[in-house]
N, C-alpha and C. Protein backbone atom coordinates (compact mmCIF):
# COMPACT_ATOMS: atom_id res chain seq x y z
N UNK A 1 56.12 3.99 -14.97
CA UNK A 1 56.58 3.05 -15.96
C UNK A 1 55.54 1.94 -16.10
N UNK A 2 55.20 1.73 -17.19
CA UNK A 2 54.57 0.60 -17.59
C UNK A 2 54.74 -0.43 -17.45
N UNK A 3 53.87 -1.87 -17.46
CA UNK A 3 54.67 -3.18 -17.23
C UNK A 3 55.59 -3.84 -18.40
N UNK A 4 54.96 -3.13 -19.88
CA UNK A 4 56.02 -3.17 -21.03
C UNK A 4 57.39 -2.79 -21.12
N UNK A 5 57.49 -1.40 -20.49
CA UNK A 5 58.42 -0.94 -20.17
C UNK A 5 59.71 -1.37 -19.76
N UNK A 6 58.70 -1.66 -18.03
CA UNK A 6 59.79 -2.32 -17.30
C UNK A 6 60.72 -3.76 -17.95
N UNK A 7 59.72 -4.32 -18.70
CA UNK A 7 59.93 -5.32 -19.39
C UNK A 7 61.15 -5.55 -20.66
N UNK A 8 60.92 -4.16 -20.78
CA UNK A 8 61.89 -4.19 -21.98
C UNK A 8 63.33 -3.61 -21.10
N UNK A 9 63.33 -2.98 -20.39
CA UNK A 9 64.15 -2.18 -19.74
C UNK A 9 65.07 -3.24 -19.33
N UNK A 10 64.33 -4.41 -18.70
CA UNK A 10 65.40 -5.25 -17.85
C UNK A 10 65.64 -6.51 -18.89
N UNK A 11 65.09 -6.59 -19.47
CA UNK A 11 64.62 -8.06 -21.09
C UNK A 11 64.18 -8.67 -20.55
N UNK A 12 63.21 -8.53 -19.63
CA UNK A 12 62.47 -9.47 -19.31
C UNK A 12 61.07 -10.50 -20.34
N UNK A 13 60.55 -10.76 -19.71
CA UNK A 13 59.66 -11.97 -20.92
C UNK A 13 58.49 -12.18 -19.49
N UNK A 14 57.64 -12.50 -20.11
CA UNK A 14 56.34 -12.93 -19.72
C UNK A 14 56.21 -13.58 -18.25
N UNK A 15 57.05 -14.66 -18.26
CA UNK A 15 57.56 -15.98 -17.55
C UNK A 15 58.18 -15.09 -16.36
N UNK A 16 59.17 -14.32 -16.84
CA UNK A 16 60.30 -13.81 -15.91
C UNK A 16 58.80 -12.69 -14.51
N UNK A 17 58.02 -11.83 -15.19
CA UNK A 17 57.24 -11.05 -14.70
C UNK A 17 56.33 -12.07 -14.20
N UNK A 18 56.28 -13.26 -14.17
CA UNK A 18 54.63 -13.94 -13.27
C UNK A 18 56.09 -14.47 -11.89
N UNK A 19 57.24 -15.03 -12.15
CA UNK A 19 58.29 -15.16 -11.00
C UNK A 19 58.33 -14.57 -10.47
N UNK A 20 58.76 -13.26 -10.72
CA UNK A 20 58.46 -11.82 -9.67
C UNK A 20 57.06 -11.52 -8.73
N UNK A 21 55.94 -12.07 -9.50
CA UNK A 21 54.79 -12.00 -9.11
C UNK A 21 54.69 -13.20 -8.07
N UNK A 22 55.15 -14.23 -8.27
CA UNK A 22 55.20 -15.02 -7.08
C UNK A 22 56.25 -14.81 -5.82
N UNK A 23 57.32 -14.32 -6.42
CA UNK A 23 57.87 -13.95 -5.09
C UNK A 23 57.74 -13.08 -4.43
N UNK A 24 56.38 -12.32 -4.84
CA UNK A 24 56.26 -11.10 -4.36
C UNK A 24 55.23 -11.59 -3.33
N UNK A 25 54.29 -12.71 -3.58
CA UNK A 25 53.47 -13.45 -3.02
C UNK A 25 54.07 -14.04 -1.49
N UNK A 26 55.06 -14.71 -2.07
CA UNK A 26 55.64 -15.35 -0.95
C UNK A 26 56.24 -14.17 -0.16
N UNK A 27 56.71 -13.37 -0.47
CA UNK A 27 57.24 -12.52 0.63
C UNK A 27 56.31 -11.80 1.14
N UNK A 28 55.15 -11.59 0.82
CA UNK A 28 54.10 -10.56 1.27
C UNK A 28 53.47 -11.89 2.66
N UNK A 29 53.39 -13.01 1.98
CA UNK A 29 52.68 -14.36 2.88
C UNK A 29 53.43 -13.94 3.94
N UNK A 30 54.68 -13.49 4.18
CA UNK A 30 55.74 -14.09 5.27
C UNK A 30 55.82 -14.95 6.05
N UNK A 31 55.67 -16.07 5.55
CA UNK A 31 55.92 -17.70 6.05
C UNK A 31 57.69 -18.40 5.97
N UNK A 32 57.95 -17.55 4.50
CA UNK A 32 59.58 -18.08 4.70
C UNK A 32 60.40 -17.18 4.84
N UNK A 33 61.67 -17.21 5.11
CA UNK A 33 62.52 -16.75 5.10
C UNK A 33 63.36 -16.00 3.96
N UNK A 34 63.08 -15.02 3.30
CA UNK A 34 63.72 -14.87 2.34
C UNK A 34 64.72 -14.67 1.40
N UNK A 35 65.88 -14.65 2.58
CA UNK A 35 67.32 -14.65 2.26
C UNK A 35 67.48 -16.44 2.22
N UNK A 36 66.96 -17.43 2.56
CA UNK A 36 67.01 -18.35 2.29
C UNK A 36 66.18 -18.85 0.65
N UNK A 37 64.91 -18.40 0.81
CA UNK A 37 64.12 -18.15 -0.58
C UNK A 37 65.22 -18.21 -1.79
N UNK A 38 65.87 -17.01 -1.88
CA UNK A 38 66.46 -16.48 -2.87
C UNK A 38 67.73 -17.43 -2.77
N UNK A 39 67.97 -18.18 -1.89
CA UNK A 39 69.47 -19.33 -2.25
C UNK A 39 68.86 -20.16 -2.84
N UNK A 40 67.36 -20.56 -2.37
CA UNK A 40 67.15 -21.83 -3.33
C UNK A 40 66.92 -21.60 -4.88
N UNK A 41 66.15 -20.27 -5.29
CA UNK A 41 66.37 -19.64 -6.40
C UNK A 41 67.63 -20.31 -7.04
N UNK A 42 68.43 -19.70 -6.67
CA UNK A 42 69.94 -19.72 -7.26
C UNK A 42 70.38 -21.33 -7.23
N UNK A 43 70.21 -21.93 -6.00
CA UNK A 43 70.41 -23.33 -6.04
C UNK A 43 69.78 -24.41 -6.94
N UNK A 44 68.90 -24.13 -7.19
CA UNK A 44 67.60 -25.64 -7.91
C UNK A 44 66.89 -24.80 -8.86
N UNK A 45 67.60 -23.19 -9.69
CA UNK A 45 66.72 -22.93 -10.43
C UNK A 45 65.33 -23.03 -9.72
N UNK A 46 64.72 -22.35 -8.94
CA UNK A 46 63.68 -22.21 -8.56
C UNK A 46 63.06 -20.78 -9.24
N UNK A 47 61.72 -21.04 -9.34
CA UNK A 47 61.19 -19.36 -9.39
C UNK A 47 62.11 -18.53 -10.35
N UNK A 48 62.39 -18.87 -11.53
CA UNK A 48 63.38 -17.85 -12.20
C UNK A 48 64.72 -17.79 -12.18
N UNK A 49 65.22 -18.74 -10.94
CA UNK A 49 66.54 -19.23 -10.94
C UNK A 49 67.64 -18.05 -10.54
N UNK A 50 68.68 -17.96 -10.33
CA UNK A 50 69.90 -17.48 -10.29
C UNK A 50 69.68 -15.84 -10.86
N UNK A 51 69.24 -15.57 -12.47
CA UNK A 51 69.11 -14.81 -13.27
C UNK A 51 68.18 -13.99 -11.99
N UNK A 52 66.94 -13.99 -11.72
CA UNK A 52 66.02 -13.55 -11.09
C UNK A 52 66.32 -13.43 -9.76
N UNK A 53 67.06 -14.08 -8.97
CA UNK A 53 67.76 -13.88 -7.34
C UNK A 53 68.53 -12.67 -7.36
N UNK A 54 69.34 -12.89 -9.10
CA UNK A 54 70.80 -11.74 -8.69
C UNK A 54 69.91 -10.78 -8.87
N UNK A 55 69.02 -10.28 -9.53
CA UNK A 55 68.24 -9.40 -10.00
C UNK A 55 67.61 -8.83 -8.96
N UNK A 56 66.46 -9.41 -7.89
CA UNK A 56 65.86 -9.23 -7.05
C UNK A 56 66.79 -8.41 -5.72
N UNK A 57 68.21 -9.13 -5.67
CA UNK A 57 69.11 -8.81 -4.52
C UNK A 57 70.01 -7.73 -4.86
N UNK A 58 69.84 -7.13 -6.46
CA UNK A 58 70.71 -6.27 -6.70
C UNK A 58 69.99 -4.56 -6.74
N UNK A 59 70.46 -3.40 -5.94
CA UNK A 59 70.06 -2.41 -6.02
C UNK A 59 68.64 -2.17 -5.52
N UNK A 60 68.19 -1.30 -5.99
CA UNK A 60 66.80 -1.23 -6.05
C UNK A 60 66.05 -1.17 -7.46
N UNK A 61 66.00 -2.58 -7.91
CA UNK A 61 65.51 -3.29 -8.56
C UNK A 61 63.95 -3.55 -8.62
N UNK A 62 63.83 -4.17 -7.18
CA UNK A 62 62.93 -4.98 -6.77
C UNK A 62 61.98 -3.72 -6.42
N UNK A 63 62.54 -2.39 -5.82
CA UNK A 63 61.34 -1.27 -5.63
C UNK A 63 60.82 -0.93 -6.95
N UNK A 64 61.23 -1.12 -7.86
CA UNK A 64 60.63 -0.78 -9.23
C UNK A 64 59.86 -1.80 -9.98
N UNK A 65 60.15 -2.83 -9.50
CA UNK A 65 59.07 -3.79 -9.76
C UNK A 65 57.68 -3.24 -9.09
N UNK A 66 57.47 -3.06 -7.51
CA UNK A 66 56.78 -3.19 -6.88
C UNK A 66 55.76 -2.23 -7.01
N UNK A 67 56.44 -1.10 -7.44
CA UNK A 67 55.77 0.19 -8.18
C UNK A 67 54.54 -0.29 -9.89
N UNK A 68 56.12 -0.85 -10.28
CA UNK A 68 54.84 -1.81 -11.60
C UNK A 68 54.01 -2.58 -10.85
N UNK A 69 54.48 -3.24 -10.57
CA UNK A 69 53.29 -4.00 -9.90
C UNK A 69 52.23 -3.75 -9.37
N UNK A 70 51.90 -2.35 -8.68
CA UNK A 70 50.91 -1.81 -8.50
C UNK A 70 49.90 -1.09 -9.12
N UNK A 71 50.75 -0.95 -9.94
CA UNK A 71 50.31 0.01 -10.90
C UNK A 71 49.43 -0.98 -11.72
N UNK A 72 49.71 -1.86 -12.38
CA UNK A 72 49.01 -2.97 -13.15
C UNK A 72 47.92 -3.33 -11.86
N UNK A 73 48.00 -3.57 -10.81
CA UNK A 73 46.84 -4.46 -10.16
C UNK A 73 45.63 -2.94 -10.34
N UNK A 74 45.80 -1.16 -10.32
CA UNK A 74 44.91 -0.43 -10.51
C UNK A 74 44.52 -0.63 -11.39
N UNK A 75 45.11 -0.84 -12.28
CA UNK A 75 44.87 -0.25 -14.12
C UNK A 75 43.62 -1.72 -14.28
N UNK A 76 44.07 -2.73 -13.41
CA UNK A 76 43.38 -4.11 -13.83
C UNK A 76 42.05 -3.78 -12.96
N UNK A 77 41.42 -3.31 -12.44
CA UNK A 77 40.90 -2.93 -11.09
C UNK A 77 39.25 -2.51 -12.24
């Protein structure tokens, strides 16, 4: 799947795909905690806010990001 794809698949927008890209950052860093991460999400609108926590914590979601996501860092390569 493409990063358009995925994009359209979930309605995502531009904004929503660089959030993902940072939390993908921070969790790869592993400095925080990320079941805490994702409350502040939801709490203070952080990083994409609430919309992007339930998203990230629901299913396997987040493995299909990670797949795009790779896929774009080759293609960019």
């Amino acid at each position: 799947m493409t990063k358009k794809e995925f994009m359209a698949k979930y309605n995502f927008n531009d904004l929503d795909f660089r959030n993902l890209e940072r939390y993908e950052q921070v969790r790869a860093n592993g400095v925080m905690n990320m079941f805490e991460y994702l409350a502040l999400m939801k709490a203070h609108n952080l990083n994409g806010g609430e919309k992007l926590a339930t998203w990230i914590s629901s299913s396997n979601n987040y493995k299909e990001f990670i797949k795009v996501l790779e896929k774009e860092k080759r293609k960019n390569v």
